[in-house]
Every structure is written in structure tokens, then in C-alpha cells.
N, C-alpha and C. Protein backbone atom coordinates (compact mmCIF):
# COMPACT_ATOMS: atom_id res chain seq x y z
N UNK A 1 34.67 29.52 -11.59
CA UNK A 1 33.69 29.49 -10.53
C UNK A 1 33.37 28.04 -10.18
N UNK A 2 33.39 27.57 -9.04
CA UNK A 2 33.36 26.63 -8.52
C UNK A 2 31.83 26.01 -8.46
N UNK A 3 30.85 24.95 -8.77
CA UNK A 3 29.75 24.79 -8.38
C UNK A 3 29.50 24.52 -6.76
N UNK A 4 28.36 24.73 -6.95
CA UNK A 4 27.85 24.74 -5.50
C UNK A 4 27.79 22.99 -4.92
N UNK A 5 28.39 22.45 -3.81
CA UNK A 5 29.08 21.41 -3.31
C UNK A 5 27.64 20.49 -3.41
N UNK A 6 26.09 21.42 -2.72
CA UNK A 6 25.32 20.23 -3.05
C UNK A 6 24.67 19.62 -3.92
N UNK A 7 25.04 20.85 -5.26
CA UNK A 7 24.75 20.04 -6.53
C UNK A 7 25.59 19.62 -6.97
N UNK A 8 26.43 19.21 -6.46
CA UNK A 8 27.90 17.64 -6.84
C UNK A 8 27.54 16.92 -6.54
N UNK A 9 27.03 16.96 -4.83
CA UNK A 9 26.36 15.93 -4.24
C UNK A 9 25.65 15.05 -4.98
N UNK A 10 24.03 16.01 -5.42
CA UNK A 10 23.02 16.04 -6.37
C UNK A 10 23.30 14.94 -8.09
N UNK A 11 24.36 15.68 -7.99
CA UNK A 11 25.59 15.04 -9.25
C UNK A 11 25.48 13.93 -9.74
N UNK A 12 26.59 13.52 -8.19
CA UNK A 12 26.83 12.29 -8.15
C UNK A 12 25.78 10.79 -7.96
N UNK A 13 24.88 11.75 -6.77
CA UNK A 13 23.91 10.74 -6.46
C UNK A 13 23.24 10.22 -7.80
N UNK A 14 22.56 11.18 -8.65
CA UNK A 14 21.81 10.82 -9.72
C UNK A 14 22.41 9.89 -10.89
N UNK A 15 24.20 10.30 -10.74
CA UNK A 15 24.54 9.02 -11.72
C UNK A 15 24.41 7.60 -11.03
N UNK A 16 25.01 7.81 -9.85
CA UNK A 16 24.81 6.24 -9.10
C UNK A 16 24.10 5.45 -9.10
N UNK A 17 22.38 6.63 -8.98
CA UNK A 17 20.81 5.83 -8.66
C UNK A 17 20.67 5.21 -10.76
N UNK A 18 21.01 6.10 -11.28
CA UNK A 18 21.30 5.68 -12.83
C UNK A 18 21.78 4.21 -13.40
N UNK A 19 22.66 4.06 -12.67
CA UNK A 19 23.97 2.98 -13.08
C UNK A 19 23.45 1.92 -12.39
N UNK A 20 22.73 2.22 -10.82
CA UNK A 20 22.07 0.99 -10.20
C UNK A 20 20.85 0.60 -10.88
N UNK A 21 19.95 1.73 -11.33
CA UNK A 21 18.54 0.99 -11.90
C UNK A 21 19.17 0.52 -13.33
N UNK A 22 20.18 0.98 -14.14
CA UNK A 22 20.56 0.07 -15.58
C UNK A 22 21.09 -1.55 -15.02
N UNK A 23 21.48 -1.41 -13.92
CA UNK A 23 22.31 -2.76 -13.49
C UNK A 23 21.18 -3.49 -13.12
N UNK A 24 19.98 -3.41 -12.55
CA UNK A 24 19.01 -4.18 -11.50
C UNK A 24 17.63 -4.37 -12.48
N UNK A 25 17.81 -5.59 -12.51
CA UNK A 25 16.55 -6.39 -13.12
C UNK A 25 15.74 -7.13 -12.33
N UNK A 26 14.38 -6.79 -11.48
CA UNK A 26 14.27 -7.96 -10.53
C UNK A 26 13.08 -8.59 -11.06
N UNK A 27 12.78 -9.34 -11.10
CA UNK A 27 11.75 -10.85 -11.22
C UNK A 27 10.54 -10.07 -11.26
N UNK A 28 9.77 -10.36 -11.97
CA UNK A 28 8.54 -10.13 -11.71
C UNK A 28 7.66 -11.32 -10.94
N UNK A 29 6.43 -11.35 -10.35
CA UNK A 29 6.46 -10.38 -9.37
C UNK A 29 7.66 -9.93 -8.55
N UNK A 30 7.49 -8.77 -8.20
CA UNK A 30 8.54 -8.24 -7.21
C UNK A 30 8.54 -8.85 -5.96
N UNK A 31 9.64 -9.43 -5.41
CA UNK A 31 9.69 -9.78 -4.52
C UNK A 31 9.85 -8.72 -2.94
N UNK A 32 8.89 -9.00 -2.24
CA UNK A 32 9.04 -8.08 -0.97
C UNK A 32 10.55 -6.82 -0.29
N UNK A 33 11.39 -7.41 -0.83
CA UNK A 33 12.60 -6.77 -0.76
C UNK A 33 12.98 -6.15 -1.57
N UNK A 34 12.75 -6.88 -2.87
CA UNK A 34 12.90 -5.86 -3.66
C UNK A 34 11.89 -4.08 -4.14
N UNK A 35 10.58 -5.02 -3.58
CA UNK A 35 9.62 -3.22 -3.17
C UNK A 35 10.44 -2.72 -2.26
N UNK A 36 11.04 -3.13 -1.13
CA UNK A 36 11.50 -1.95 -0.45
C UNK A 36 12.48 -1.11 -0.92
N UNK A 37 13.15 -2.29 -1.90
CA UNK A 37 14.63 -1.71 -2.21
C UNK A 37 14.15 -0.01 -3.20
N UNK A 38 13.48 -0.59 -4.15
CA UNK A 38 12.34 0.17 -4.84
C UNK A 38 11.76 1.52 -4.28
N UNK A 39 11.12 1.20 -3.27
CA UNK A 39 10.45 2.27 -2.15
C UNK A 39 11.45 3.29 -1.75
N UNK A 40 12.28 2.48 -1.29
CA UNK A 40 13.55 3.71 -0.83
C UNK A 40 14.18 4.42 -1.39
N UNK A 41 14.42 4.26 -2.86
CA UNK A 41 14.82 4.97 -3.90
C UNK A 41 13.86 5.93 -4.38
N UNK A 42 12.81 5.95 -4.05
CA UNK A 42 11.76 6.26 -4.74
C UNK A 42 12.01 7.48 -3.55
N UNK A 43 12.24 7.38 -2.23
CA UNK A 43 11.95 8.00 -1.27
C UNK A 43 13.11 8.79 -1.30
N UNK A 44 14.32 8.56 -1.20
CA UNK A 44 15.62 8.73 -1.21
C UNK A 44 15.38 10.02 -2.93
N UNK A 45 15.27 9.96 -4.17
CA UNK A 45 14.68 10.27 -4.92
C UNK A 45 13.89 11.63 -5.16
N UNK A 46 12.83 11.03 -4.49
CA UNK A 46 11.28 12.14 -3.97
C UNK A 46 12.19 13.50 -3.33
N UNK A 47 13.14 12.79 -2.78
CA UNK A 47 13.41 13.85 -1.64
C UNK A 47 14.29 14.85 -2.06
N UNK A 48 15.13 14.75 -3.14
CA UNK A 48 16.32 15.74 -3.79
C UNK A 48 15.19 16.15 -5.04
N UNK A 49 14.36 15.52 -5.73
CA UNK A 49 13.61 15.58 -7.03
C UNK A 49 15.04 16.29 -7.88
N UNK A 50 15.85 16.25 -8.03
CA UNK A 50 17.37 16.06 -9.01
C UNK A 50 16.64 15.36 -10.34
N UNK A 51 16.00 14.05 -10.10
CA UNK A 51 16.40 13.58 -10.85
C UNK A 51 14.38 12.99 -11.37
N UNK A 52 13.88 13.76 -12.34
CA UNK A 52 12.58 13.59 -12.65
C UNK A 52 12.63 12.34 -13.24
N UNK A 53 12.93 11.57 -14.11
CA UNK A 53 13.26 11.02 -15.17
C UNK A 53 13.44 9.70 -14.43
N UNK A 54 13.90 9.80 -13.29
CA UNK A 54 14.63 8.56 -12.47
C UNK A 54 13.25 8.19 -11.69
N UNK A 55 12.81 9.51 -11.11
CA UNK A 55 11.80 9.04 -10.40
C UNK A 55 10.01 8.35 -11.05
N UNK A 56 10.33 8.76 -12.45
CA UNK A 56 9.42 8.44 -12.94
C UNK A 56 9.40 6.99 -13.28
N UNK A 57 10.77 6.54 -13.65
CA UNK A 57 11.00 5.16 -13.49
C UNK A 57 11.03 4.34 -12.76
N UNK A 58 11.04 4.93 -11.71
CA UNK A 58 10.75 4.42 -10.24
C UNK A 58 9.47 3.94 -9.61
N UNK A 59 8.41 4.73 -10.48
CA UNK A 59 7.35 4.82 -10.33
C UNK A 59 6.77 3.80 -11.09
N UNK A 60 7.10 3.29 -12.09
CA UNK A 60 6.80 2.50 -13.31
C UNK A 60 7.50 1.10 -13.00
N UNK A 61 8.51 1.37 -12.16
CA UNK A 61 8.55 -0.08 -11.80
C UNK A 61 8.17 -0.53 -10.70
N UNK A 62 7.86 0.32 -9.68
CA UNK A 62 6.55 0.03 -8.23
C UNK A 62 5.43 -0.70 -8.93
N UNK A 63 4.98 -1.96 -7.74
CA UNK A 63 2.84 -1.87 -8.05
C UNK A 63 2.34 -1.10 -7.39
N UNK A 64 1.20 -1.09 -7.83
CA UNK A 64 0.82 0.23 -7.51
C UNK A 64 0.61 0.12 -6.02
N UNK A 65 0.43 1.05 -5.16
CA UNK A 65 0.07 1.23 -3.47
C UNK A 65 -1.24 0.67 -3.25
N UNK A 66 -1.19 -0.32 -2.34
CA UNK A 66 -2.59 -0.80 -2.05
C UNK A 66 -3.29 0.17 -1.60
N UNK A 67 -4.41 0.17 -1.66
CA UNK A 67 -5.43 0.95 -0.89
C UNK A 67 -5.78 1.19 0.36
N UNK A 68 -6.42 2.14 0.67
CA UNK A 68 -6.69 2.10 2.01
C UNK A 68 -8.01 0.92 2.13
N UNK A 69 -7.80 0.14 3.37
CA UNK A 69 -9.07 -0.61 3.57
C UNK A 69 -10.44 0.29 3.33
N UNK A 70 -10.68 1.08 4.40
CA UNK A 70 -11.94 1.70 4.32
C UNK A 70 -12.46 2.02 3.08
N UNK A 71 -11.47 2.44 1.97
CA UNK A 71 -12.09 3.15 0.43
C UNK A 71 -12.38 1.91 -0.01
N UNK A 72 -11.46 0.52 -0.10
CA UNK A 72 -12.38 -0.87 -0.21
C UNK A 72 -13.38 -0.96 0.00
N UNK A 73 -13.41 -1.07 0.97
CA UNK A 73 -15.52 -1.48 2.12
C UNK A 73 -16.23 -0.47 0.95
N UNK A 74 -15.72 0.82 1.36
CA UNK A 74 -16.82 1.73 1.09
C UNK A 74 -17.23 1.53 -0.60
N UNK A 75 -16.21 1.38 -1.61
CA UNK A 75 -16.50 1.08 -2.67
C UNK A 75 -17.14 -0.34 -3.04
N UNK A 76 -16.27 -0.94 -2.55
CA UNK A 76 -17.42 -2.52 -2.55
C UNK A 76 -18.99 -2.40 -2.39
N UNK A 77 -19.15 -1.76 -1.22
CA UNK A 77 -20.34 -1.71 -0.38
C UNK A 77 -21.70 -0.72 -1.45
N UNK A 78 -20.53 0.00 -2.21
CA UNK A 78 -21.43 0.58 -3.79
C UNK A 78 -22.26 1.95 -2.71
């Protein structure tokens, strides 16, 4: 029985995103490109959820999401 073509897809992608985050060390701080590079994987990722484990690492190597302004003010403001 043959597997189903888009979990080859699924497969493949997850070793690739694998082999790229063992290969990629970037600087701390992260440099602007490299959040995106980051972001998109994360997004790219999010979007099959294949791969929990990946995305959690993904997550751990993001900073965290700035805030919304307004929850600033409003928390500042006490």
C-alpha cells in the first residue's frame, strides 16, 4: 500500500526544516532577517503542524512578539 502523496510531502518537508534548523546558528541578538527567516518557518510550520517538536523550537528561538501599543499605555498608565 502506497502512502498517501501528502504525507511524503509532509515527510520530506519536516526532514529539510530539521537539517536546516541543525545547520543554522544565528547571532544573538537576532538579526532582523534572521526573525523573518525564523517567522516564516514558524509560519510555513504552524501551517502543516507535521512537525510539533520543530515548531516548538521555533518558538524558543523567536523573541518574544512585541506588544500591542495600546496594552502598553493601558498597563503603564496602571
Amino acid at each position: 500500500m502506497e502512502a498517501y502523496p501528502g504525507e511524503l510531502a509532509r515527510k520530506r518537508c519536516a526532514e529539510r526544516t530539521r537539517e536546516e534548523l541543525v545547520a543554522y546558528q544565528p547571532a544573538r541578538p537576532l538579526a532582523f532577517r534572521d526573525e523573518l527567516r525564523l517567522r516564516a518557518m514558524a509560519s510555513r510550520c504552524g501551517t502543516c503542524r507535521a512537525c510539533p517538536n520543530t515548531l516548538r523550537a521555533l518558538e524558543a528561538m523567536l523573541p518574544p512578539a512585541p506588544a500591542e501599543p495600546c496594552a502598553q499605555i493601558i498597563r503603564l498608565a496602571g
